[in-house]
PDB file of N, CA and C in Angstrom:
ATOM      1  N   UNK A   1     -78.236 134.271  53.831  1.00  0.00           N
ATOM      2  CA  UNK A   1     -79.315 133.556  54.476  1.00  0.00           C
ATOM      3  C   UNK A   1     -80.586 134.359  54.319  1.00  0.00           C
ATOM      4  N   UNK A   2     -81.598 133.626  54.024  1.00  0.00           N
ATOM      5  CA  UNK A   2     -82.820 134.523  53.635  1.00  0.00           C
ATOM      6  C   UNK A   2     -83.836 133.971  55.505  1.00  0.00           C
ATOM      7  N   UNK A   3     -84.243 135.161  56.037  1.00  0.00           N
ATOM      8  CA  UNK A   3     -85.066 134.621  56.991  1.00  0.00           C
ATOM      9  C   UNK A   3     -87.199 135.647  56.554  1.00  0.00           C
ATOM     10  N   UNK A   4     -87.226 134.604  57.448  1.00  0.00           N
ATOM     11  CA  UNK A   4     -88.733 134.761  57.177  1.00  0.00           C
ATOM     12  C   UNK A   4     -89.403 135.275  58.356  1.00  0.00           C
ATOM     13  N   UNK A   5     -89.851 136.803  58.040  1.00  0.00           N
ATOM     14  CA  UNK A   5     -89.957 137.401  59.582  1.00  0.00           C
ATOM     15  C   UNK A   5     -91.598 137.456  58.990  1.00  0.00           C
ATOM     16  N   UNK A   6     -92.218 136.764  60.419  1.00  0.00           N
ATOM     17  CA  UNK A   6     -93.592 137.699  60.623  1.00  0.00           C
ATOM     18  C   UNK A   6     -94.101 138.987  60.091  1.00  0.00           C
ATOM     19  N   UNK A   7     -94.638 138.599  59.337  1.00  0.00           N
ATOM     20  CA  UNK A   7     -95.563 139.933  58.156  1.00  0.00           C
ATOM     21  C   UNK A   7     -97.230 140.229  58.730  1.00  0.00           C
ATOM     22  N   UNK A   8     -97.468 141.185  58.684  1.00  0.00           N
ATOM     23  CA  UNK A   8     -99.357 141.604  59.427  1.00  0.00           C
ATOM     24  C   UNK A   8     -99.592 142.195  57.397  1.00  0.00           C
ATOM     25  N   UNK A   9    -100.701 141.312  57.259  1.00  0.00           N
ATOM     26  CA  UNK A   9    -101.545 141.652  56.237  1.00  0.00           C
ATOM     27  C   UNK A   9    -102.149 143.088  56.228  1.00  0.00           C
ATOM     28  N   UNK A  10    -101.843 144.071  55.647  1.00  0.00           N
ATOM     29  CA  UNK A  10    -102.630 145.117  55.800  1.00  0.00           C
ATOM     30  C   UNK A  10    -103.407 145.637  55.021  1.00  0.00           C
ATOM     31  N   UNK A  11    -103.123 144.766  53.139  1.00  0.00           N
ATOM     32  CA  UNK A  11    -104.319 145.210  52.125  1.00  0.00           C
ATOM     33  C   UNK A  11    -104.505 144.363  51.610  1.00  0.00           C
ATOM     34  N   UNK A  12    -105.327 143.909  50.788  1.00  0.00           N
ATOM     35  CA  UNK A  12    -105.418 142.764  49.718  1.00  0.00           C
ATOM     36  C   UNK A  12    -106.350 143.470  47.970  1.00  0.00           C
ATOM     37  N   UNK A  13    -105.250 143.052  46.946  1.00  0.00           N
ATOM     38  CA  UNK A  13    -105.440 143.520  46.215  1.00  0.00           C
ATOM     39  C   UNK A  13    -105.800 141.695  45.575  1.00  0.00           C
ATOM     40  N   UNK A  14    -107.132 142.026  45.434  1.00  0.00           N
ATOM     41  CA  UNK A  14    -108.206 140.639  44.644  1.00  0.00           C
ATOM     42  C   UNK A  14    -107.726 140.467  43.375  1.00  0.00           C
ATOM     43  N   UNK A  15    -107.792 141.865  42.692  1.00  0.00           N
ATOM     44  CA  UNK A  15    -107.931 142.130  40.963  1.00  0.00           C
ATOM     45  C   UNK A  15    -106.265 141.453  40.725  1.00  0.00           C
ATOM     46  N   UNK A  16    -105.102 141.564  41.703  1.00  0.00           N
ATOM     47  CA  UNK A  16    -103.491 141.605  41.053  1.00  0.00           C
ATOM     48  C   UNK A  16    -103.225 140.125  41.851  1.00  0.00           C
ATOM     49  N   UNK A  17    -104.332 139.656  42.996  1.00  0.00           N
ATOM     50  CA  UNK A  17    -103.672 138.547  43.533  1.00  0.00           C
ATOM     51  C   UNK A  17    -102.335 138.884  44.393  1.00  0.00           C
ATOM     52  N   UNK A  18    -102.925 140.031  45.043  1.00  0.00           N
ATOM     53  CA  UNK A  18    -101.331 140.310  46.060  1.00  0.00           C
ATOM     54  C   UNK A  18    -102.114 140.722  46.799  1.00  0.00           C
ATOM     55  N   UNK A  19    -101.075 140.939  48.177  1.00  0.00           N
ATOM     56  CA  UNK A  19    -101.364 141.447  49.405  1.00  0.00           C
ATOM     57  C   UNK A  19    -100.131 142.166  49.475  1.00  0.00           C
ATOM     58  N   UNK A  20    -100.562 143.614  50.279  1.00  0.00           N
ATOM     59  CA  UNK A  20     -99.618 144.182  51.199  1.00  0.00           C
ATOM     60  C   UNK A  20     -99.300 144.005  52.363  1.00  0.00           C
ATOM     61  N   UNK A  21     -97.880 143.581  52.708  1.00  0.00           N
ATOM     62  CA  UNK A  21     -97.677 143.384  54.124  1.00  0.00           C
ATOM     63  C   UNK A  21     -96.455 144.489  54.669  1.00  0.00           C
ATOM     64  N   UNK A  22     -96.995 144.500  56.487  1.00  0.00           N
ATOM     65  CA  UNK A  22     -96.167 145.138  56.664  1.00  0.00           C
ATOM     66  C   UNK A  22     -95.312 144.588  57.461  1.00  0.00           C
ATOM     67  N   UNK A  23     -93.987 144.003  57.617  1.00  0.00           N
ATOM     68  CA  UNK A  23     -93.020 143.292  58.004  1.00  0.00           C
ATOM     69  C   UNK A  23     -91.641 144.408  58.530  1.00  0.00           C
ATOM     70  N   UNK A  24     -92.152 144.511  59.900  1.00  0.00           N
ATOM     71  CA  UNK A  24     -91.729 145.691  61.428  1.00  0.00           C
ATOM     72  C   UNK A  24     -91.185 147.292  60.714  1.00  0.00           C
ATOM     73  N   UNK A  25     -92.319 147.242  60.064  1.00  0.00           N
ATOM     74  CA  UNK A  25     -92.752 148.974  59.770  1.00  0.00           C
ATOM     75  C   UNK A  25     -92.152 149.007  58.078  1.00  0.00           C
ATOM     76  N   UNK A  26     -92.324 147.955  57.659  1.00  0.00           N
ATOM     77  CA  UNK A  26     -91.470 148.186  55.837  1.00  0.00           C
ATOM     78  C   UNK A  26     -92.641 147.444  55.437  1.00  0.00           C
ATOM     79  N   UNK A  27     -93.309 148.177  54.082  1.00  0.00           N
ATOM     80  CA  UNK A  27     -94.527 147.569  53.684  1.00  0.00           C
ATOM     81  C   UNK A  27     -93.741 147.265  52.074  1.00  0.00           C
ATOM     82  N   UNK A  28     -94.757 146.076  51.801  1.00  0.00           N
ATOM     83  CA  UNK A  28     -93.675 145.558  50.503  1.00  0.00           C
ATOM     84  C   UNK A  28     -94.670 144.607  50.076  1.00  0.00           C
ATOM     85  N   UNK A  29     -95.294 144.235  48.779  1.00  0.00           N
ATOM     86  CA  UNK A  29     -96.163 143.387  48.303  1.00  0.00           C
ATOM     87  C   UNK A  29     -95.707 141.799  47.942  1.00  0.00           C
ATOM     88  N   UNK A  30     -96.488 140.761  48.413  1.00  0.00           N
ATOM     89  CA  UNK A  30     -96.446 139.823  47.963  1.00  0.00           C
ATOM     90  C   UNK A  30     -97.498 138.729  47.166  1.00  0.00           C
ATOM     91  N   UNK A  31     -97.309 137.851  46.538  1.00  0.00           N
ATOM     92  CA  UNK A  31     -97.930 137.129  45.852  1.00  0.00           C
ATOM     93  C   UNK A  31     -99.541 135.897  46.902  1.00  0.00           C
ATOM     94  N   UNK A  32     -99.971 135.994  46.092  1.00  0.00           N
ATOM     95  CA  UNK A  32    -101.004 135.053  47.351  1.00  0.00           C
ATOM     96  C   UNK A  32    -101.295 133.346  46.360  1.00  0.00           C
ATOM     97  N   UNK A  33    -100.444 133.444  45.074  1.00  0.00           N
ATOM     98  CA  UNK A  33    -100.396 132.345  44.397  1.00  0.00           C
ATOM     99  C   UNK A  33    -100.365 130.679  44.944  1.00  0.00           C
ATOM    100  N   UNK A  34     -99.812 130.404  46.126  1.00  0.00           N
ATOM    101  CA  UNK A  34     -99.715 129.682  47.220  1.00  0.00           C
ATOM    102  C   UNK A  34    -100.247 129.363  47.968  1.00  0.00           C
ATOM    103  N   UNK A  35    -101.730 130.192  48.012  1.00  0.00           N
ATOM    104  CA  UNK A  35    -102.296 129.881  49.012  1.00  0.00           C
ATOM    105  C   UNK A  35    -104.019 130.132  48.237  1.00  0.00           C
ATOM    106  N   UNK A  36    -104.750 128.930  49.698  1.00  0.00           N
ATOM    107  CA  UNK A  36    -105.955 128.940  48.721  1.00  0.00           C
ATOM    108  C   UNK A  36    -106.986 130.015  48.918  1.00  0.00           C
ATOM    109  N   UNK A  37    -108.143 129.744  48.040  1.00  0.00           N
ATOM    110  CA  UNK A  37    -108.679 131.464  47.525  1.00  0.00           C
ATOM    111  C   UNK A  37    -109.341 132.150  48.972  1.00  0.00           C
ATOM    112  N   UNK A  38    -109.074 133.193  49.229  1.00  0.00           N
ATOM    113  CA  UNK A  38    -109.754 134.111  50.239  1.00  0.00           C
ATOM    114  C   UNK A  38    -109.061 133.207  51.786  1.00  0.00           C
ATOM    115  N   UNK A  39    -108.020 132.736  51.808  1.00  0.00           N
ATOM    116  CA  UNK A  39    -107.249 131.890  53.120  1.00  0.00           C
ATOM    117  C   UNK A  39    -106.656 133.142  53.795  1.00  0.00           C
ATOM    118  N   UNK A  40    -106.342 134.068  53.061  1.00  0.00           N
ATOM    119  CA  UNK A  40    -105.562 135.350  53.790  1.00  0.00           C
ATOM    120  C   UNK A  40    -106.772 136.535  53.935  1.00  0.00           C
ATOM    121  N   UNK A  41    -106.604 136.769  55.145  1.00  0.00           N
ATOM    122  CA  UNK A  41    -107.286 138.181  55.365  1.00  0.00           C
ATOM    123  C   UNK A  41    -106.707 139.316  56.237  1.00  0.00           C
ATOM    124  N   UNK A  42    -107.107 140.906  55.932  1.00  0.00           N
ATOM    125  CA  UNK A  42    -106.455 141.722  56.658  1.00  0.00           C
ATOM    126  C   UNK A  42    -106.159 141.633  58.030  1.00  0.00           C
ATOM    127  N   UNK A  43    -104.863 141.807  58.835  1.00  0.00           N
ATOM    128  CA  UNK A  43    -104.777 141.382  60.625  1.00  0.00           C
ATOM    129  C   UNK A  43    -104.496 140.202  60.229  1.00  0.00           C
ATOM    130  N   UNK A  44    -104.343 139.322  59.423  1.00  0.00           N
ATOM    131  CA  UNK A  44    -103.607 138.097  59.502  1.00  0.00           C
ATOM    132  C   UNK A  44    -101.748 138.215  59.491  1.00  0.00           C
ATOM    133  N   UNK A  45    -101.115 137.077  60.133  1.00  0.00           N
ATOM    134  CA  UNK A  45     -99.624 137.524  60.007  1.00  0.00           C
ATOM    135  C   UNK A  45     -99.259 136.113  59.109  1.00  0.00           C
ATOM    136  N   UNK A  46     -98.315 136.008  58.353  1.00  0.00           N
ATOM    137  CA  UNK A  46     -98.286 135.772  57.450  1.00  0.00           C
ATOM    138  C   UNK A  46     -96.645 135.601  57.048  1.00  0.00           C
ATOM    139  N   UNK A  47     -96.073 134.102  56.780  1.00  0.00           N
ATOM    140  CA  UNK A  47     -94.242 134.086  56.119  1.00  0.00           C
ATOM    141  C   UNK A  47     -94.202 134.100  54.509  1.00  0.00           C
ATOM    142  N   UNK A  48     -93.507 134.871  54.227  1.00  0.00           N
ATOM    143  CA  UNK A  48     -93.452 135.229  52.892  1.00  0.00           C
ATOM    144  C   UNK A  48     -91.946 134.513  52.880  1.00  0.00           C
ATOM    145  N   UNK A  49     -91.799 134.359  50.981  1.00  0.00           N
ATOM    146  CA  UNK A  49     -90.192 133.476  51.175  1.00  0.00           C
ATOM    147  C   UNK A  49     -90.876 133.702  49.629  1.00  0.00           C
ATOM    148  N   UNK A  50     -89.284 134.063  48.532  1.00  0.00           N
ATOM    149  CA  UNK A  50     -89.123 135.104  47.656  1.00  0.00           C
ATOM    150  C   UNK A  50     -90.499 135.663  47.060  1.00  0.00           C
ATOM    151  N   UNK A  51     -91.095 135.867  47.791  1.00  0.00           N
ATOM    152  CA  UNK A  51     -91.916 137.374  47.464  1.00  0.00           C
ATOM    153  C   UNK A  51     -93.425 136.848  47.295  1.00  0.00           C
ATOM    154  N   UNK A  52     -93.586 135.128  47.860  1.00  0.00           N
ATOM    155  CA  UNK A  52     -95.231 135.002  47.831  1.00  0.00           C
ATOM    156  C   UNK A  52     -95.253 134.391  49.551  1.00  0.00           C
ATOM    157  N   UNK A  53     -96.590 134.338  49.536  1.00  0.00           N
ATOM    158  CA  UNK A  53     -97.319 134.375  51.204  1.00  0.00           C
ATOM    159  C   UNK A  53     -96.982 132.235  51.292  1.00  0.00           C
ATOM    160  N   UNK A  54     -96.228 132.134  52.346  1.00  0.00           N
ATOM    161  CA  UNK A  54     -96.269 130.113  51.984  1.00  0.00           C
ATOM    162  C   UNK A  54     -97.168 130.150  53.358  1.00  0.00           C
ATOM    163  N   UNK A  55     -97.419 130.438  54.349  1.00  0.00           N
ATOM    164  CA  UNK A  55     -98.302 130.099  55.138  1.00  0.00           C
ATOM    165  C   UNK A  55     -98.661 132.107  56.064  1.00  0.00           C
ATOM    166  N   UNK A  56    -100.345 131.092  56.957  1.00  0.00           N
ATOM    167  CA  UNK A  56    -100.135 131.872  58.087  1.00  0.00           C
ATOM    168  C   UNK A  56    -100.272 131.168  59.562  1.00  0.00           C
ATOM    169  N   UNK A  57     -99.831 132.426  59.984  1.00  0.00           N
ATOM    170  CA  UNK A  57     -99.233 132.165  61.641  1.00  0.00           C
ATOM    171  C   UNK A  57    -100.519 132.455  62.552  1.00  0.00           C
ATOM    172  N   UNK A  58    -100.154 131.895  63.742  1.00  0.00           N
ATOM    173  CA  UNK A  58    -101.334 132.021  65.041  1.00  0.00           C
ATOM    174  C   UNK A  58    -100.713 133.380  64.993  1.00  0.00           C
ATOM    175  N   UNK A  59    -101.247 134.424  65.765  1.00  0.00           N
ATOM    176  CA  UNK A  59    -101.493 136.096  66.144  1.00  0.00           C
ATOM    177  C   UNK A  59    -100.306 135.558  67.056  1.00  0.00           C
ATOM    178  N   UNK A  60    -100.855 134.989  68.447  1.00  0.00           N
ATOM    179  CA  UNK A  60     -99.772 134.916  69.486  1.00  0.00           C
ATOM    180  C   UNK A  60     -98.310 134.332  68.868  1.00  0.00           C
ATOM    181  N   UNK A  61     -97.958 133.516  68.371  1.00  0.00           N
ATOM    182  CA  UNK A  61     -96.944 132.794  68.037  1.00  0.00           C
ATOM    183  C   UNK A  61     -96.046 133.765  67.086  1.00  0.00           C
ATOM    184  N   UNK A  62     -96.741 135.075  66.028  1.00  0.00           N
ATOM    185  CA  UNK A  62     -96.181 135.833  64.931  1.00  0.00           C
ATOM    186  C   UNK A  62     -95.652 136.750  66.249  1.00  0.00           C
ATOM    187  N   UNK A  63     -96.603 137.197  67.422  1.00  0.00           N
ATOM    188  CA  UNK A  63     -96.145 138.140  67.877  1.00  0.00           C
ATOM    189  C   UNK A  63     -95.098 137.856  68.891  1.00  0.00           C
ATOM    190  N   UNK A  64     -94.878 136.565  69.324  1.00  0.00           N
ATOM    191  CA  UNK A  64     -93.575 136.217  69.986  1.00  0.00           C
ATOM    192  C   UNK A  64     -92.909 136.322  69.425  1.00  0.00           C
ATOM    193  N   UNK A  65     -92.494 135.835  67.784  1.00  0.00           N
ATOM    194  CA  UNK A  65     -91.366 135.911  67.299  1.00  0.00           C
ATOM    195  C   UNK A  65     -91.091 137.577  66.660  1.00  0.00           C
ATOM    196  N   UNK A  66     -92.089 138.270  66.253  1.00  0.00           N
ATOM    197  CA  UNK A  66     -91.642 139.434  66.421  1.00  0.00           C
ATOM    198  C   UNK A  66     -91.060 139.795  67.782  1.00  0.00           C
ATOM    199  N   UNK A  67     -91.481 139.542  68.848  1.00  0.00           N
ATOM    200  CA  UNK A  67     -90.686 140.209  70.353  1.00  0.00           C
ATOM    201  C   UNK A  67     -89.344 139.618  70.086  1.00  0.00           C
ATOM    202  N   UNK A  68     -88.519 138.709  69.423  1.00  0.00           N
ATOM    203  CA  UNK A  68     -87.515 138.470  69.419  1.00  0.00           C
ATOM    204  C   UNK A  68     -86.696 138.555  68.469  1.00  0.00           C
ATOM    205  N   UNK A  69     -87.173 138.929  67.221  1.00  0.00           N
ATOM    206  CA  UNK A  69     -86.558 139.801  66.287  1.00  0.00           C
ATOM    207  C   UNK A  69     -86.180 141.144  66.693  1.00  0.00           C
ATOM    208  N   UNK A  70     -87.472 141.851  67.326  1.00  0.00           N
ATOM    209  CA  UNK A  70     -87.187 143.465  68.121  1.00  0.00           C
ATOM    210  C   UNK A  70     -85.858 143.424  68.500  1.00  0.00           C
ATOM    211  N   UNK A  71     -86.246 142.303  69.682  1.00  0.00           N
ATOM    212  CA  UNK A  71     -84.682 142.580  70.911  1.00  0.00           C
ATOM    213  C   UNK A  71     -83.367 142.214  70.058  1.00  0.00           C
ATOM    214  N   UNK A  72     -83.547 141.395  68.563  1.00  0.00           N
ATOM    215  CA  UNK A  72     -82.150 141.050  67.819  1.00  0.00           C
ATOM    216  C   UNK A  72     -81.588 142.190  67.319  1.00  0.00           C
ATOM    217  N   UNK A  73     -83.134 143.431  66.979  1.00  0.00           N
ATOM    218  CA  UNK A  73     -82.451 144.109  65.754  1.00  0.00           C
ATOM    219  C   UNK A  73     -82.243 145.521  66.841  1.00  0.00           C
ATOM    220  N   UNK A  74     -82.579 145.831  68.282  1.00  0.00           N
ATOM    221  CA  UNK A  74     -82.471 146.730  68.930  1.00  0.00           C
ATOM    222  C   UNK A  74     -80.718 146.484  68.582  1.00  0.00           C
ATOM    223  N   UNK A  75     -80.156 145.766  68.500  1.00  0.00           N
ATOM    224  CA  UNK A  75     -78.838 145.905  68.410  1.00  0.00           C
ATOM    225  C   UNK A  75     -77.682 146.307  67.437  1.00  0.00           C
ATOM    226  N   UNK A  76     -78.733 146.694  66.464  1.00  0.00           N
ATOM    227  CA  UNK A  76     -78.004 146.575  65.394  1.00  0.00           C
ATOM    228  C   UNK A  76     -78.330 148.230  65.130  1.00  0.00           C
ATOM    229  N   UNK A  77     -77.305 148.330  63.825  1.00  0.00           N
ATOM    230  CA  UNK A  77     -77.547 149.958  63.431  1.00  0.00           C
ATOM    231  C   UNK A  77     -78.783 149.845  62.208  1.00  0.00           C
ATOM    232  N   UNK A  78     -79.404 151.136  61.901  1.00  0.00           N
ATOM    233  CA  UNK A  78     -80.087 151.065  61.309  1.00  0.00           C
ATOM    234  C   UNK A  78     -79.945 150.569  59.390  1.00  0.00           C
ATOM    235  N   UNK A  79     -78.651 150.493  59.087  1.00  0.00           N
ATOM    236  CA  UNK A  79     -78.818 149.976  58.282  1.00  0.00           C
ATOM    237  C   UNK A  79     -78.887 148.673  58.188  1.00  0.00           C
ATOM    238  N   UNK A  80     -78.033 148.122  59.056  1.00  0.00           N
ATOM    239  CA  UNK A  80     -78.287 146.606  59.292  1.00  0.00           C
ATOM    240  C   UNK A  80     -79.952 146.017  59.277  1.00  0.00           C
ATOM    241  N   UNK A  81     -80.437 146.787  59.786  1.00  0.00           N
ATOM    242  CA  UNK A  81     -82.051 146.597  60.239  1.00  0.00           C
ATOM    243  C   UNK A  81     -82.395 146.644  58.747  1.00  0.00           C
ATOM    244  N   UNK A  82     -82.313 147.389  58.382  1.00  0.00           N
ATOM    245  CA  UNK A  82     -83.369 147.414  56.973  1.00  0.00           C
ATOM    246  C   UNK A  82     -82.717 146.492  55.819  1.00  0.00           C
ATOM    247  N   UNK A  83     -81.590 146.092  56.056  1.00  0.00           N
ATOM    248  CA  UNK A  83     -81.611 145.072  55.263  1.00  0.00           C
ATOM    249  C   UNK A  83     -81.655 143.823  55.778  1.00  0.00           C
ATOM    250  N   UNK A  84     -81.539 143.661  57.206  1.00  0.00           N
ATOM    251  CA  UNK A  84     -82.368 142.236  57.525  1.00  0.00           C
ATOM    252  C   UNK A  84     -83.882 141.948  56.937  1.00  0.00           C
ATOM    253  N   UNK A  85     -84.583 143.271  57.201  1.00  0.00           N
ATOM    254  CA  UNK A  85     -86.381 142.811  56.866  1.00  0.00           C
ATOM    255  C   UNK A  85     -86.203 142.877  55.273  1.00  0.00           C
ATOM    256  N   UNK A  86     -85.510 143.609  54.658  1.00  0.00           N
ATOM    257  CA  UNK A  86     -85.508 143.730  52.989  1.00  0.00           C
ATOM    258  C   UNK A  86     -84.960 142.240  52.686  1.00  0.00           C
ATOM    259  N   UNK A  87     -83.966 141.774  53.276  1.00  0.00           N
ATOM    260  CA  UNK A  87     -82.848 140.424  52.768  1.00  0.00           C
ATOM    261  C   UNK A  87     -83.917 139.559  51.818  1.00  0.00           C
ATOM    262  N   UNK A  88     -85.239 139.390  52.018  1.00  0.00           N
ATOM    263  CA  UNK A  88     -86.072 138.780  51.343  1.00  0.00           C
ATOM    264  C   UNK A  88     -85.649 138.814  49.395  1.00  0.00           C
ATOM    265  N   UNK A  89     -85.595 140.156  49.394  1.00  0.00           N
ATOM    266  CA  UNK A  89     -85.624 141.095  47.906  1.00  0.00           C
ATOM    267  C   UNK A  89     -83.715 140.585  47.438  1.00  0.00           C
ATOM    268  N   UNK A  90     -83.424 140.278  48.580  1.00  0.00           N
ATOM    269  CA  UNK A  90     -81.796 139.676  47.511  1.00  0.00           C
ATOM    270  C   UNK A  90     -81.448 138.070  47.529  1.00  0.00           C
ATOM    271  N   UNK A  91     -83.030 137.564  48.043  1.00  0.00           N
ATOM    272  CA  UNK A  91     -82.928 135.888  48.477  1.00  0.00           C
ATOM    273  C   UNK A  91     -82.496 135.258  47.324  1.00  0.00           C
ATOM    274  N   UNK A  92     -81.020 134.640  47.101  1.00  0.00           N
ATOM    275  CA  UNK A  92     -80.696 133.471  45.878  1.00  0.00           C
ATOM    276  C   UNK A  92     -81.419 132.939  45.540  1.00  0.00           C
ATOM    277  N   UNK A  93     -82.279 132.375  46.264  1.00  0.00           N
ATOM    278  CA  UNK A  93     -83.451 131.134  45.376  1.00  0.00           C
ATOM    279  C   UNK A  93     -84.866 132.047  45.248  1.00  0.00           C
ATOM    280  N   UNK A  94     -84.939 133.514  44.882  1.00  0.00           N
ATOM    281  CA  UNK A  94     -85.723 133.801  44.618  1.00  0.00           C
ATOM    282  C   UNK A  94     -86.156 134.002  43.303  1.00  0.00           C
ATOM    283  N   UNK A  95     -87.182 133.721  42.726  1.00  0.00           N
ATOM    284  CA  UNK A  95     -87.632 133.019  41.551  1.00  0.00           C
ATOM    285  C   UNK A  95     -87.991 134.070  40.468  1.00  0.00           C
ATOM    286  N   UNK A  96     -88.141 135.135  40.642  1.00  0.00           N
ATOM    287  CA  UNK A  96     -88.763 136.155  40.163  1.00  0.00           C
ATOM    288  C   UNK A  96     -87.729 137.074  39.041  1.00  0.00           C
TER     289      UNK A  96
END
């Protein structure tokens, strides 16, 4: 199952057409091909799904569902954790 966790924009690279996001402390680049020109900006949160930006989120609404990812992954061991936020990078229908 591929899930789509709340990402915070933290760079934007104009010249490559990507952004860096950081998705609960793992920074990892995605595509902005999807979206229209200058729609993403830094402090924006943002669902990525195999490796480009498909929308963004209200601030409040990214940061609820981060509060409930937290309390999912407080439970888990740390490897589990890092491959929930990575699971993106082994998504089947990812195109790349």
């Amino acid at each position: 199952m591929c899930l789509s966790i709340p990402s915070k924009v933290v760079k934007i690279d104009k010249e490559r057409n990507v952004v860096t996001v950081d998705t609960m402390g793992i920074t990892r680049e995605a595509g902005l091909d999807l979206m229209e020109e200058d729609d993403v900006k830094v402090g924006d949160y943002v669902l990525l799904h195999i490796g480009f930006i498909m929308n963004k989120l209200d601030e409040a609404d990214a940061l609820e569902s981060l509060k409930v990812y937290s309390e999912l992954v407080e439970k888990m061991d740390e490897q589990e954790r890092q491959n929930l936020v990575e699971e993106d990078d082994n998504c089947p229908n990812r195109g790349r």
